[in-house]
C-alpha atoms as a PDB file:
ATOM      1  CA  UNK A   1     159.731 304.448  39.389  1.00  0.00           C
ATOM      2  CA  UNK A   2     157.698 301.560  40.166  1.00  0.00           C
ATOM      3  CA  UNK A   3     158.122 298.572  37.989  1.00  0.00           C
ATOM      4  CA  UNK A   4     157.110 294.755  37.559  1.00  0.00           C
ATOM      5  CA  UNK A   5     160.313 292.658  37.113  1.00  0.00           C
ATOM      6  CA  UNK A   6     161.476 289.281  36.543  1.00  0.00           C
ATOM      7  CA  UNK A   7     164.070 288.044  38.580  1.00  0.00           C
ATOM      8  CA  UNK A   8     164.220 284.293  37.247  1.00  0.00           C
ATOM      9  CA  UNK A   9     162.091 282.670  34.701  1.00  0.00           C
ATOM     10  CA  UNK A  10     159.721 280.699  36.391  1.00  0.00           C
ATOM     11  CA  UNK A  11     155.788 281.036  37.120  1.00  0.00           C
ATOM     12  CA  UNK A  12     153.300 284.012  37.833  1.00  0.00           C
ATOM     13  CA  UNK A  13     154.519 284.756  41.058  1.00  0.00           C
ATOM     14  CA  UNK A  14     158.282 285.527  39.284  1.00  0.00           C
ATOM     15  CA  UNK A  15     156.711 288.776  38.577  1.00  0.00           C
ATOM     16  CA  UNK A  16     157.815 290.963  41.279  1.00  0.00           C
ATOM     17  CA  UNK A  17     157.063 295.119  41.457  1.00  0.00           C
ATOM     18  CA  UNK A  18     160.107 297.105  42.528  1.00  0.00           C
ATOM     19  CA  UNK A  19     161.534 300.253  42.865  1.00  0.00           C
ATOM     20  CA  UNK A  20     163.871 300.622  39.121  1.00  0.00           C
ATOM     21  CA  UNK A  21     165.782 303.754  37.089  1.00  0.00           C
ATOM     22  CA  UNK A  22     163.292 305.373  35.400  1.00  0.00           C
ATOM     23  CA  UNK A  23     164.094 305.950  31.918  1.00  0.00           C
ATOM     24  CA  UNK A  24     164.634 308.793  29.973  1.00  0.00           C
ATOM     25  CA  UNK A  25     163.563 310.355  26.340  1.00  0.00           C
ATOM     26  CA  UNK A  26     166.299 309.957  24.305  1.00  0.00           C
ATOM     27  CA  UNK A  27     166.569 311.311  20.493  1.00  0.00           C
ATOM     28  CA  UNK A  28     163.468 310.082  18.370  1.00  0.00           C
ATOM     29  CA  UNK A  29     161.607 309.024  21.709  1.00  0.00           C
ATOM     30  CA  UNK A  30     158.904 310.075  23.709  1.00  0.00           C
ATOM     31  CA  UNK A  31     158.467 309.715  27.825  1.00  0.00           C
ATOM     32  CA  UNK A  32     155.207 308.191  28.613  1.00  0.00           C
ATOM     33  CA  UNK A  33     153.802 308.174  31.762  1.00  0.00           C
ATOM     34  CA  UNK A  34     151.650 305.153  31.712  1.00  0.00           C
ATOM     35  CA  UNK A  35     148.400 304.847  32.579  1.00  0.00           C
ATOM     36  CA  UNK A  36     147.354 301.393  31.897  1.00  0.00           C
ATOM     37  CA  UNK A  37     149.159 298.289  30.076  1.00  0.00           C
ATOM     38  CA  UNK A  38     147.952 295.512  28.052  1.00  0.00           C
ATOM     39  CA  UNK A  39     148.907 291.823  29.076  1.00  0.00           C
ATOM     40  CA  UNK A  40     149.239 289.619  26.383  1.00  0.00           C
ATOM     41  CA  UNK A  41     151.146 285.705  26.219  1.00  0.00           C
ATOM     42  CA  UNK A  42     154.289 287.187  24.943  1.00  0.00           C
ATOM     43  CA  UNK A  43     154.540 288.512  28.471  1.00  0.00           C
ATOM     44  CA  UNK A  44     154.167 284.872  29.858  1.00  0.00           C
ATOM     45  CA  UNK A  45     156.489 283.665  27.448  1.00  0.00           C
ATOM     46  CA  UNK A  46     159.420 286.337  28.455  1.00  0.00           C
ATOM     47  CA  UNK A  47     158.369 285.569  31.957  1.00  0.00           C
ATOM     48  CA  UNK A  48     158.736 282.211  31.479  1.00  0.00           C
ATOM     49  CA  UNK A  49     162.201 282.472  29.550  1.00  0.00           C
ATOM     50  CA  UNK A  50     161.055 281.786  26.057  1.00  0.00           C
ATOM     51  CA  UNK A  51     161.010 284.542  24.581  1.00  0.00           C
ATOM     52  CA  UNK A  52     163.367 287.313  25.086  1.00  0.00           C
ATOM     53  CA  UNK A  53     163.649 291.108  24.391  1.00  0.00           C
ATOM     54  CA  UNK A  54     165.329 292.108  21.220  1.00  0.00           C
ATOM     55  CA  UNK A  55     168.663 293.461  21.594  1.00  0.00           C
ATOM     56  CA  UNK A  56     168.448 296.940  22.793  1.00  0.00           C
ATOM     57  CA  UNK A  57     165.145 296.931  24.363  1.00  0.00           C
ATOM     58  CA  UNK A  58     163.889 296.856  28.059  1.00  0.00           C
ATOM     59  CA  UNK A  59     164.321 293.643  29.494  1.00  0.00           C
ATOM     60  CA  UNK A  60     160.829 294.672  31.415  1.00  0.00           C
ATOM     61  CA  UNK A  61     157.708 292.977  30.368  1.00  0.00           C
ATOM     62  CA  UNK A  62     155.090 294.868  28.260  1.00  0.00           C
ATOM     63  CA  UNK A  63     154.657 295.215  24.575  1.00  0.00           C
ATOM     64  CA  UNK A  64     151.648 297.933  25.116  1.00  0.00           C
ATOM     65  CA  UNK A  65     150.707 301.044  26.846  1.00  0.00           C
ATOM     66  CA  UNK A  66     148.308 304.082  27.263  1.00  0.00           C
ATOM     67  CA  UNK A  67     149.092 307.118  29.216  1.00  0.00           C
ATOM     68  CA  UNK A  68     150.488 311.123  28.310  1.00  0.00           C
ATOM     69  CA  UNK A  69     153.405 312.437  27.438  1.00  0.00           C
ATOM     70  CA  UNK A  70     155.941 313.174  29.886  1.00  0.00           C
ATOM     71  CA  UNK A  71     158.500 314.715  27.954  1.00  0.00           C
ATOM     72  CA  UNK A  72     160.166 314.607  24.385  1.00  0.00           C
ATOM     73  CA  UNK A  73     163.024 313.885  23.206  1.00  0.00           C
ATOM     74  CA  UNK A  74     165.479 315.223  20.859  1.00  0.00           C
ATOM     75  CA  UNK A  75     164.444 315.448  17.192  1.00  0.00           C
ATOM     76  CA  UNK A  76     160.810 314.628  18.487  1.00  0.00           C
ATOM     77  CA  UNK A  77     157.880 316.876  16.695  1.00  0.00           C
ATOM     78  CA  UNK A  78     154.055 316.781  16.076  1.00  0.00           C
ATOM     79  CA  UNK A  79     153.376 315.578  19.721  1.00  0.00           C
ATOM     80  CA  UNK A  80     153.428 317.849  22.875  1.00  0.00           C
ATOM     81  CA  UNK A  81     153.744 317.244  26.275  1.00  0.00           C
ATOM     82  CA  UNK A  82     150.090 315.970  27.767  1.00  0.00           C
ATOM     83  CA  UNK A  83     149.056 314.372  24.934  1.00  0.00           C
ATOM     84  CA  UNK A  84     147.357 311.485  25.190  1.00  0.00           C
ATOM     85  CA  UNK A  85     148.376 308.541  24.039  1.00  0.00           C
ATOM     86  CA  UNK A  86     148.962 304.758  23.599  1.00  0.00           C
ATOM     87  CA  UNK A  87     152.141 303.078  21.973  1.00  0.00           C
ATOM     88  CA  UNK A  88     153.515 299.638  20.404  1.00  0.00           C
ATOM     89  CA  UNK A  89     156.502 298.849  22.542  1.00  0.00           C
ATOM     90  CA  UNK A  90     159.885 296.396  22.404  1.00  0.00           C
ATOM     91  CA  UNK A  91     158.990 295.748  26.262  1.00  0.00           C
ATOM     92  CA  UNK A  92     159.160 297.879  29.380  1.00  0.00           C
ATOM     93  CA  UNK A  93     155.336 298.804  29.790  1.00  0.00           C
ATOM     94  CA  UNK A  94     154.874 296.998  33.000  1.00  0.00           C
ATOM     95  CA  UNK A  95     156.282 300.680  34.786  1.00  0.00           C
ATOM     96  CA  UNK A  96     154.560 304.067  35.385  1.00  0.00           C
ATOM     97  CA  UNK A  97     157.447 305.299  32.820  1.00  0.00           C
ATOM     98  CA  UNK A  98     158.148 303.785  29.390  1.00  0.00           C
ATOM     99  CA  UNK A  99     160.896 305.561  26.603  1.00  0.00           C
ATOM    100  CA  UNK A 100     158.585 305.062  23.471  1.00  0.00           C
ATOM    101  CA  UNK A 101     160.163 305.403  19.643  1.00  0.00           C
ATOM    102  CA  UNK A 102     158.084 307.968  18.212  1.00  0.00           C
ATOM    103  CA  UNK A 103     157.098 306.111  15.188  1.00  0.00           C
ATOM    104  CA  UNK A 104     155.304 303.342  17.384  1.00  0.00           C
ATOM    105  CA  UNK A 105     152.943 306.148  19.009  1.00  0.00           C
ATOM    106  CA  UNK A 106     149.785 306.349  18.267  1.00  0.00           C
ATOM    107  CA  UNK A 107     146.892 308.822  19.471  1.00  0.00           C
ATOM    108  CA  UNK A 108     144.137 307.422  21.468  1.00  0.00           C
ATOM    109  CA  UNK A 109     140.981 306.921  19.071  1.00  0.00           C
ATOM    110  CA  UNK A 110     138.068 309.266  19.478  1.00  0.00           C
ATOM    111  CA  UNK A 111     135.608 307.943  21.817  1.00  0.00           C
ATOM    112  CA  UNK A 112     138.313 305.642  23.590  1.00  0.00           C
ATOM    113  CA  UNK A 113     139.032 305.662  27.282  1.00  0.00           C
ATOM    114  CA  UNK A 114     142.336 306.133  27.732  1.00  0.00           C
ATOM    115  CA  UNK A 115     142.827 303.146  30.422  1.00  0.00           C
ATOM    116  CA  UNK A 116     141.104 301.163  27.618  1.00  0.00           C
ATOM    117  CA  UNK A 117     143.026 302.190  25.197  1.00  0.00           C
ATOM    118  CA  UNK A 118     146.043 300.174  26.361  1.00  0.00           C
ATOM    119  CA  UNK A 119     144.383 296.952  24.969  1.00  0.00           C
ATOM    120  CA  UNK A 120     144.966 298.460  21.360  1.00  0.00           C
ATOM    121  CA  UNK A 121     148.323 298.811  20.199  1.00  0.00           C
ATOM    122  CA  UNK A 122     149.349 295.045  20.123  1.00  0.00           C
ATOM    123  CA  UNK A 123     146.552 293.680  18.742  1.00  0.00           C
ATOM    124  CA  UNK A 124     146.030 296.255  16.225  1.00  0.00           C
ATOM    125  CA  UNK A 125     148.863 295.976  14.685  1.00  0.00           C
ATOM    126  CA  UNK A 126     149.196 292.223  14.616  1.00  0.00           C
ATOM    127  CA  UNK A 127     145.595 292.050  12.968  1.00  0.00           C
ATOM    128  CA  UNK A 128     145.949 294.697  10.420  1.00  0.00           C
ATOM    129  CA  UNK A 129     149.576 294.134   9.795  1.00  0.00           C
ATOM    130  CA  UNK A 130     148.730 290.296   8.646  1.00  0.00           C
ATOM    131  CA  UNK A 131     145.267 290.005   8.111  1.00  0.00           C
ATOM    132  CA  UNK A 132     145.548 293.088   5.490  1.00  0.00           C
ATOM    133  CA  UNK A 133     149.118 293.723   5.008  1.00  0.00           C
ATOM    134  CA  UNK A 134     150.225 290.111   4.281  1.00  0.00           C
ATOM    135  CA  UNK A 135     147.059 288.359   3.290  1.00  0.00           C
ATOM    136  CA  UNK A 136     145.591 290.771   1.612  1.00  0.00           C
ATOM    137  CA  UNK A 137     141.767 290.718   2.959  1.00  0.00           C
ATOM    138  CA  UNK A 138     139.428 291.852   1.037  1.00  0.00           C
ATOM    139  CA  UNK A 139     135.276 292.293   0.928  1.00  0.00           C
ATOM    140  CA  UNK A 140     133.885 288.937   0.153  1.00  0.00           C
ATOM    141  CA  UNK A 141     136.215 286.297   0.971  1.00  0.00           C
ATOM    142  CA  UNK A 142     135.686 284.340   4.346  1.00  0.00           C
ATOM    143  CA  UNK A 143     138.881 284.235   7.593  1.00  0.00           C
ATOM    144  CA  UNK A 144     138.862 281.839   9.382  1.00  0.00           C
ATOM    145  CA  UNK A 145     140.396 282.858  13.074  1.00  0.00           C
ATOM    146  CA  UNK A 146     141.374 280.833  15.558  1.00  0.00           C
ATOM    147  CA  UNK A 147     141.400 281.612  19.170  1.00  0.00           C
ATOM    148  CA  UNK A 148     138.471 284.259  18.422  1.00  0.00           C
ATOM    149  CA  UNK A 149     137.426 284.932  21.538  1.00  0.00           C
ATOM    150  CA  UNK A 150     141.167 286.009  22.207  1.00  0.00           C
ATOM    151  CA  UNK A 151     142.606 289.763  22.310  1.00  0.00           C
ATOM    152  CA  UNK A 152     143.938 288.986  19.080  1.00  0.00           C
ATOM    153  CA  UNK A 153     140.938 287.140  17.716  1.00  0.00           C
ATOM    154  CA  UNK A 154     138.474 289.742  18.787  1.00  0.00           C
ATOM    155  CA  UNK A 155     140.478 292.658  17.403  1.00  0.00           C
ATOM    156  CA  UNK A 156     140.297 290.351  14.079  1.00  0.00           C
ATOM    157  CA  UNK A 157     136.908 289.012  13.678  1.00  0.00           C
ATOM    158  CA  UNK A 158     136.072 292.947  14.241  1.00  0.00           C
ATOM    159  CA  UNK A 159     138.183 294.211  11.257  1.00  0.00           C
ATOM    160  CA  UNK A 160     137.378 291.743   8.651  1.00  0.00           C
ATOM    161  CA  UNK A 161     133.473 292.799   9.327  1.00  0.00           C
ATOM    162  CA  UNK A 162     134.670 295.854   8.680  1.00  0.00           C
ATOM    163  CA  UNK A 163     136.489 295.466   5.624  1.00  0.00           C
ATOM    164  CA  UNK A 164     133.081 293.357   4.343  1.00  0.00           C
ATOM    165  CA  UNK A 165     134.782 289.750   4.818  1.00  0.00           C
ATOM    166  CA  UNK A 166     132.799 286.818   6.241  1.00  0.00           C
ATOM    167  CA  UNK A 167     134.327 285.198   9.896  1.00  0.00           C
ATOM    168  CA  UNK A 168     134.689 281.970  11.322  1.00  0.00           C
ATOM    169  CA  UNK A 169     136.305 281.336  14.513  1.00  0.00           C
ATOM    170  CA  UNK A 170     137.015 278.532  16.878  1.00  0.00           C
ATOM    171  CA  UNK A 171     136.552 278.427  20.825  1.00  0.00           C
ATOM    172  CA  UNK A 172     136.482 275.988  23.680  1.00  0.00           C
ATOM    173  CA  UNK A 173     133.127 276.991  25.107  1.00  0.00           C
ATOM    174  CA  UNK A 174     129.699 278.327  24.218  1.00  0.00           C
ATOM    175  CA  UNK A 175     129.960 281.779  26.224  1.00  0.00           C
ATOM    176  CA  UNK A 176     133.058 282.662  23.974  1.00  0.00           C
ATOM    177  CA  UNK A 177     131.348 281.655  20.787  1.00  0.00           C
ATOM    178  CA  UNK A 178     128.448 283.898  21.441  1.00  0.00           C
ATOM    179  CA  UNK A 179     130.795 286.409  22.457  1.00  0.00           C
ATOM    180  CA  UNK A 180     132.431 286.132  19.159  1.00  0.00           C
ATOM    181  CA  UNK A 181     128.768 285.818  17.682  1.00  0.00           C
ATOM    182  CA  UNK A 182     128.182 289.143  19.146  1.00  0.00           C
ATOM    183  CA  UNK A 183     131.317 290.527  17.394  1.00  0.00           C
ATOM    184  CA  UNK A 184     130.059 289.602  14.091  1.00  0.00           C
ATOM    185  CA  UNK A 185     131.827 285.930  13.460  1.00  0.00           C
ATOM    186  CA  UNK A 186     129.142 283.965  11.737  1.00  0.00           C
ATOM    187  CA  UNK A 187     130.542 280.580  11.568  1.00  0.00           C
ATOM    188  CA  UNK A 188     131.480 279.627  15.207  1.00  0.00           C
ATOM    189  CA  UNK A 189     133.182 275.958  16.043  1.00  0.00           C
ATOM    190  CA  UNK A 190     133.523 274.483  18.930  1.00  0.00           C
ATOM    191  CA  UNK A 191     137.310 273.226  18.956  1.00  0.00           C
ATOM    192  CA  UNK A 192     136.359 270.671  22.293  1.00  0.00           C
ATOM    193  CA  UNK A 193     133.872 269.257  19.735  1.00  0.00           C
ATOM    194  CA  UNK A 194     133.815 270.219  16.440  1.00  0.00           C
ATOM    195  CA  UNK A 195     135.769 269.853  13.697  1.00  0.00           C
ATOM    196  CA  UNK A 196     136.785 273.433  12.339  1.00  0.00           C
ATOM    197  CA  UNK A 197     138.032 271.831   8.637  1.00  0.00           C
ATOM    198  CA  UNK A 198     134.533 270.315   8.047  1.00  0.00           C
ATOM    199  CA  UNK A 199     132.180 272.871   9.990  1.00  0.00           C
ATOM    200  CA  UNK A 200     134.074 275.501   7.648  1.00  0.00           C
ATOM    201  CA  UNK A 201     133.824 273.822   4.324  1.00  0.00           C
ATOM    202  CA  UNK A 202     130.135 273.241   4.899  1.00  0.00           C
ATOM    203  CA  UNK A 203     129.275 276.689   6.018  1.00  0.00           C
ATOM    204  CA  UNK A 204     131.311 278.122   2.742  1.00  0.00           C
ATOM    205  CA  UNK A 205     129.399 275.102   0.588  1.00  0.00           C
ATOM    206  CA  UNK A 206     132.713 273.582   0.003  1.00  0.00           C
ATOM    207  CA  UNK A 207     134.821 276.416  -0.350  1.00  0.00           C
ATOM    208  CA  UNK A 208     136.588 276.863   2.544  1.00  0.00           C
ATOM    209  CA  UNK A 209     138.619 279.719   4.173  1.00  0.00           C
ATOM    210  CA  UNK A 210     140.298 282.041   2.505  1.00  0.00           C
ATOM    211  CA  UNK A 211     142.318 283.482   4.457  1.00  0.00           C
ATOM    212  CA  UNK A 212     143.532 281.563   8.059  1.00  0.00           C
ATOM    213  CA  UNK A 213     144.801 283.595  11.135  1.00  0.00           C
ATOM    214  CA  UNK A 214     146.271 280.803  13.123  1.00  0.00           C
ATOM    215  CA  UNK A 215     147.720 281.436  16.835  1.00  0.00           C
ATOM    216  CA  UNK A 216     148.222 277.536  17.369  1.00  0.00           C
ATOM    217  CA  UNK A 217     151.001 276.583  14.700  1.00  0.00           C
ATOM    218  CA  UNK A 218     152.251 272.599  14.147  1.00  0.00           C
ATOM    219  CA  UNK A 219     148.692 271.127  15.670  1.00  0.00           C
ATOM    220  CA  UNK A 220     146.984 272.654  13.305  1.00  0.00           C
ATOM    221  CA  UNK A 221     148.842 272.954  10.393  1.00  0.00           C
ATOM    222  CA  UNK A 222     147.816 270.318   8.011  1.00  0.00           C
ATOM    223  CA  UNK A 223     144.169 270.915   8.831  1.00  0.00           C
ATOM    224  CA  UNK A 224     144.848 274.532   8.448  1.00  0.00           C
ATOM    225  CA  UNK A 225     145.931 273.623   4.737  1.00  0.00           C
ATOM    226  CA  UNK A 226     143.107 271.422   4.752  1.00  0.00           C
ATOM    227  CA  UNK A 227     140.698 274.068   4.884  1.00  0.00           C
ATOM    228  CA  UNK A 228     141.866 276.231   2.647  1.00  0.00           C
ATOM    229  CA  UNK A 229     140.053 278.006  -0.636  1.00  0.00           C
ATOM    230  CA  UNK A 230     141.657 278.076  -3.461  1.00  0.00           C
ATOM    231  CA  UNK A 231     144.267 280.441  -3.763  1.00  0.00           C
ATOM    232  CA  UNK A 232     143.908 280.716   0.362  1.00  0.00           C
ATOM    233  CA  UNK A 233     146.358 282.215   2.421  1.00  0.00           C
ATOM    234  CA  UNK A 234     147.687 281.184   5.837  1.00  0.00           C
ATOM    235  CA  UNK A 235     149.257 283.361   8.214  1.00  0.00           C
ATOM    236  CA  UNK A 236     150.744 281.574  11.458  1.00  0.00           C
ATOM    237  CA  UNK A 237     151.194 284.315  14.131  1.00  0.00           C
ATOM    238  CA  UNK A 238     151.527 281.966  17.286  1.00  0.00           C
ATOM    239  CA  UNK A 239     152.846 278.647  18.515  1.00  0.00           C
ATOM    240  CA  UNK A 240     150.702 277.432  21.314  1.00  0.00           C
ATOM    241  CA  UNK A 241     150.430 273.999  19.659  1.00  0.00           C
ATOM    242  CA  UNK A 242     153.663 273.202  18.805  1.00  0.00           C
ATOM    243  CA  UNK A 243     156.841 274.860  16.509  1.00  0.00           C
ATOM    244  CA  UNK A 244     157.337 271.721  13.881  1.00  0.00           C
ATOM    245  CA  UNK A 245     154.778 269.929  11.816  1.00  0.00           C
ATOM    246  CA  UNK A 246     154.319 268.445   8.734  1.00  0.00           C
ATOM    247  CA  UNK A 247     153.469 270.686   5.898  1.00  0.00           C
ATOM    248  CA  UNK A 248     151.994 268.568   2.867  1.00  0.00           C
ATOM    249  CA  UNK A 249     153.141 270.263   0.149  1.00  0.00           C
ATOM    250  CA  UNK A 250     151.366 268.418  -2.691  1.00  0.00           C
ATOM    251  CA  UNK A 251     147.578 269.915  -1.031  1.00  0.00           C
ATOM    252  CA  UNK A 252     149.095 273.594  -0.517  1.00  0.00           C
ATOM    253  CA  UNK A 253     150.014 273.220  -4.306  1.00  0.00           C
ATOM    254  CA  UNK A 254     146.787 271.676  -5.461  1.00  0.00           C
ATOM    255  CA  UNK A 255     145.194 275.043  -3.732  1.00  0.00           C
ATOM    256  CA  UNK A 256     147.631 277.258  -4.995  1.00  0.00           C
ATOM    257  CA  UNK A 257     147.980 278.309  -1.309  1.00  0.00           C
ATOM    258  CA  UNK A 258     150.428 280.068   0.918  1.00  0.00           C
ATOM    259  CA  UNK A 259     151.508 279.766   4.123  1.00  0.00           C
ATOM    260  CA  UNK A 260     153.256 282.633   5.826  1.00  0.00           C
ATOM    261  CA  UNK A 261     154.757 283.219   9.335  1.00  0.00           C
ATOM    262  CA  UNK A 262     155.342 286.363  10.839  1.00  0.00           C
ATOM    263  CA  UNK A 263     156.239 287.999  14.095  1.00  0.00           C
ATOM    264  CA  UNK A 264     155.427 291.778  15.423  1.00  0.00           C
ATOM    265  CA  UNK A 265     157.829 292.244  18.361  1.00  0.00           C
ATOM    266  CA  UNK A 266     161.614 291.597  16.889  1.00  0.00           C
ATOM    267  CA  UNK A 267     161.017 293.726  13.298  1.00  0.00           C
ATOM    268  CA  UNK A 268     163.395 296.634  12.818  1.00  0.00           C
ATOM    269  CA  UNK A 269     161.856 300.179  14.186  1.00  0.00           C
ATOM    270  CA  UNK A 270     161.190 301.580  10.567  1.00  0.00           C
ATOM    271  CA  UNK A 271     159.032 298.470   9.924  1.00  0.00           C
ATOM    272  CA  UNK A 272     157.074 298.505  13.422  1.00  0.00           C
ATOM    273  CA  UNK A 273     156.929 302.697  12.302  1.00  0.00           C
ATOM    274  CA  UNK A 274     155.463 301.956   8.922  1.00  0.00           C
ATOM    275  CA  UNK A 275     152.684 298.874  10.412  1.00  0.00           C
ATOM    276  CA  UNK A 276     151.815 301.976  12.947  1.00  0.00           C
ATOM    277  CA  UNK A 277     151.362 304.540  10.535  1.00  0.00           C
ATOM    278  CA  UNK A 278     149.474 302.201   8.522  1.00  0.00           C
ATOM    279  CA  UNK A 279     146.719 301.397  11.671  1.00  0.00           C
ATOM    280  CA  UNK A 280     146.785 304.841  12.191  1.00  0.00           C
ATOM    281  CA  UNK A 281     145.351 305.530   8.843  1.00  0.00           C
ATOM    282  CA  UNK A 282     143.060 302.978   8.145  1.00  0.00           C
ATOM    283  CA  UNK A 283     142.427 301.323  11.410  1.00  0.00           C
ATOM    284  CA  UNK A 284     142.009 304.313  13.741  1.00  0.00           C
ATOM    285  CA  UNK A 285     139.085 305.774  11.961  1.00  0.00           C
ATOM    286  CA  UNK A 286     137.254 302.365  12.219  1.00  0.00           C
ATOM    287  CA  UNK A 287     137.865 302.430  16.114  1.00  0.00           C
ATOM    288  CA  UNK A 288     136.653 306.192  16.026  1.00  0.00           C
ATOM    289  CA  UNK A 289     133.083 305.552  14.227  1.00  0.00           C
ATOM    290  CA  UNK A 290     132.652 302.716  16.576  1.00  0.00           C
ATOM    291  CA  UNK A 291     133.469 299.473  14.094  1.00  0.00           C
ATOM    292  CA  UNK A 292     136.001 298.341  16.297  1.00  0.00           C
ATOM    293  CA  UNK A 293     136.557 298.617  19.596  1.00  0.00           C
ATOM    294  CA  UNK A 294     138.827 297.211  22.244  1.00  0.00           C
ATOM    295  CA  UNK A 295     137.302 294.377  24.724  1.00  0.00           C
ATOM    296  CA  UNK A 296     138.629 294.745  27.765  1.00  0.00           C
ATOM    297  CA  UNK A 297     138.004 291.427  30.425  1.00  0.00           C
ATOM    298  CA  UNK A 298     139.274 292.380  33.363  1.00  0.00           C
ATOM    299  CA  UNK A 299     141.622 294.823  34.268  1.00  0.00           C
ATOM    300  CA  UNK A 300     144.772 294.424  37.599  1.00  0.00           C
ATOM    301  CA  UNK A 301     146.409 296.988  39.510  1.00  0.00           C
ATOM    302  CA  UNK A 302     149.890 297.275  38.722  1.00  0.00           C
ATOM    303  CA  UNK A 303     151.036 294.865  41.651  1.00  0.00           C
ATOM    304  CA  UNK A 304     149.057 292.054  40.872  1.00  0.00           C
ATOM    305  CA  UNK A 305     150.771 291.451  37.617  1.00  0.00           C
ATOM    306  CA  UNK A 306     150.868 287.941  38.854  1.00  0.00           C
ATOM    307  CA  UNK A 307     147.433 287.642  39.171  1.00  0.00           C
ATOM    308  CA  UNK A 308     146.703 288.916  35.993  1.00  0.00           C
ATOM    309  CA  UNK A 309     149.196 286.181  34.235  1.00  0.00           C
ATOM    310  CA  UNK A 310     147.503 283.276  36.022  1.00  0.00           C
ATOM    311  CA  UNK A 311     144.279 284.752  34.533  1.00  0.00           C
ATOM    312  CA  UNK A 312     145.378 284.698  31.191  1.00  0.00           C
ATOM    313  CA  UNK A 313     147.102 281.339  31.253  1.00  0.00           C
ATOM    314  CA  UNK A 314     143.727 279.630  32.721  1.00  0.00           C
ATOM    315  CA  UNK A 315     142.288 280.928  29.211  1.00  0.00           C
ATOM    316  CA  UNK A 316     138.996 282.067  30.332  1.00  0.00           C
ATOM    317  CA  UNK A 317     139.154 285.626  29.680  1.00  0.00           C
ATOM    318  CA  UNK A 318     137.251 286.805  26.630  1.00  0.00           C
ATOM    319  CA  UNK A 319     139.331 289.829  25.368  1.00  0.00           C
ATOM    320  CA  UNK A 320     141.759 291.655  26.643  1.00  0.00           C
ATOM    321  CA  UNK A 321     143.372 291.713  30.564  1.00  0.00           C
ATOM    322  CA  UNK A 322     145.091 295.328  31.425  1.00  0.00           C
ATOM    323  CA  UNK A 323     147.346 296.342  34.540  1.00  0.00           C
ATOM    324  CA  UNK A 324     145.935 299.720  36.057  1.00  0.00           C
ATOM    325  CA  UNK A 325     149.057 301.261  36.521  1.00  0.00           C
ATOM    326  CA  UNK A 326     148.619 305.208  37.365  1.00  0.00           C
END
């Protein structure tokens, strides 16, 4: 089969598409072949040599895919061969084949294209998994998300509407605020020019956030405590600013706040099954009534992976990118 690889770490143009094995269903998998794959800054990161596959998995880039199934493996029931589908992945969905776990497949939402449909699994699971799971959302309270214009900060500002919270997001630019306006955030900041701690507190009449999705770690830490309600909870999911900072202890206590880190890719296949099962239940019918639904930027064939990496790394996407890959 036909796969993007990476030969060294390096830049974009590491990413190379050649001819590889194709792999095969074993017991408790699925054989998908893909139609589309989402691109997200793990990706970069593996490509760049930061951030490699867990043990066992494909050392091929891709954490996300859409297409049908191929074939089944042993042990495998309650899917059939055709079905389509899109699936959370330990890597390997840069390749018109990908050996899926059947616990991280998912069926593609009602009213979803399936091409489309790769820019769900990742960011599905990373929002409901920690803006839900971990912080414990609920109707009412205000989340503050940073990066919103993002594929992970769309996907979020669109579930908390949906569960009835209030949103706030930063951005570097007015087109992404109004495209995050047009999501439903209501309290938009300018990061180039604002300040998110006091636009925030005097949008919530002092309050602040209660609940934090941060993607930029150490930069923003303190100020993430900063802004914090009372009994506020922040949930660092990324690094781009930096992986040690300064965590003032005495504030976070004087909120009665908590700071939590988490990470989607390396967690053991029975916790990745149960985060899927639980977007499957509560998340899919959102996407199927048309709550949430995935925002696709631009999409790349399957060769120009590297085109599609320097895209997302110049940061003016508003969404998600894909690879067309059938």
């Amino acid at each position: 089969m036909r796969a993007i690889t990476i030969r060294t770490p390096g830049g974009p143009d590491s990413l190379r598409l050649e001819d590889v094995p194709a792999p095969q269903a074993g017991p408790g998998q699925v054989l998908v072949d893909v139609v589309a794959a989402g691109v997200n800054r793990a990706d970069v990161l593996q490509r760049q040599g930061h951030y490699p596959p867990p043990p066992g998995a494909s050392e091929l880039p891709g954490l996300e895919v859409s297409g049908r199934i191929a074939a089944l493996g042993e042990g495998v029931g309650g899917w059939a061969v055709g079905d389509e589908v899109c699936a959370l992945l330990d890597g390997g969905g840069y390749a018109e084949q990908v050996a899926v776990p059947v616990g991280q497949l998912l069926p593609v939402p009602d009213g979803v294209d399936l091409a489309d449909a790769a820019a769900l699994p990742e960011v599905a699971c990373t929002v409901w998994s920690n803006l839900v799971s971990e912080a414990g959302l609920t109707e009412g309270e205000t989340v503050l998300v940073h990066g919103g214009s993002s594929g992970i900060g769309t996907m979020a500002t669109q579930v908390a509407r949906a569960l009835g919270a209030r949103v706030a997001v930063t951005a570097g630019s007015r087109a992404k605020l109004e495209a995050c306006r047009d999501l439903g955030a209501e309290i938009l900041v300018n990061y180039r020019e604002e300040d998110f701690v006091e636009q925030v507190r005097e949008a919530t009449d002092g309050r602040g956030a209660d609940v934090v999705l941060d993607v930029v770690g150490a930069k923003y830490l303190d100020r993430n405590v900063q802004v914090l309600a009372t009994g506020g909870r922040l949930v660092v999911i990324g690094l781009q600013g930096g992986a040690t900072g300064e965590l003032n202890l005495g504030r976070l206590l004087t909120r009665r706040g908590r700071v939590v880190a988490t990470s989607l890719r390396a967690r053991p296949p029975e916790e990745k099954a149960a985060v899927v099962a639980a977007v499957r239940e509560h998340l899919w019918p959102l996407v199927a009534d048309g709550q949430v639904r995935p925002v696709v930027h631009a999409r790349y064939p399957l060769a120009e992976a590297a085109a599609a990496h320097t895209a997302l790394e110049e940061s003016a996407h508003i969404g998600k990118i894909v690879l067309d890959v059938s």
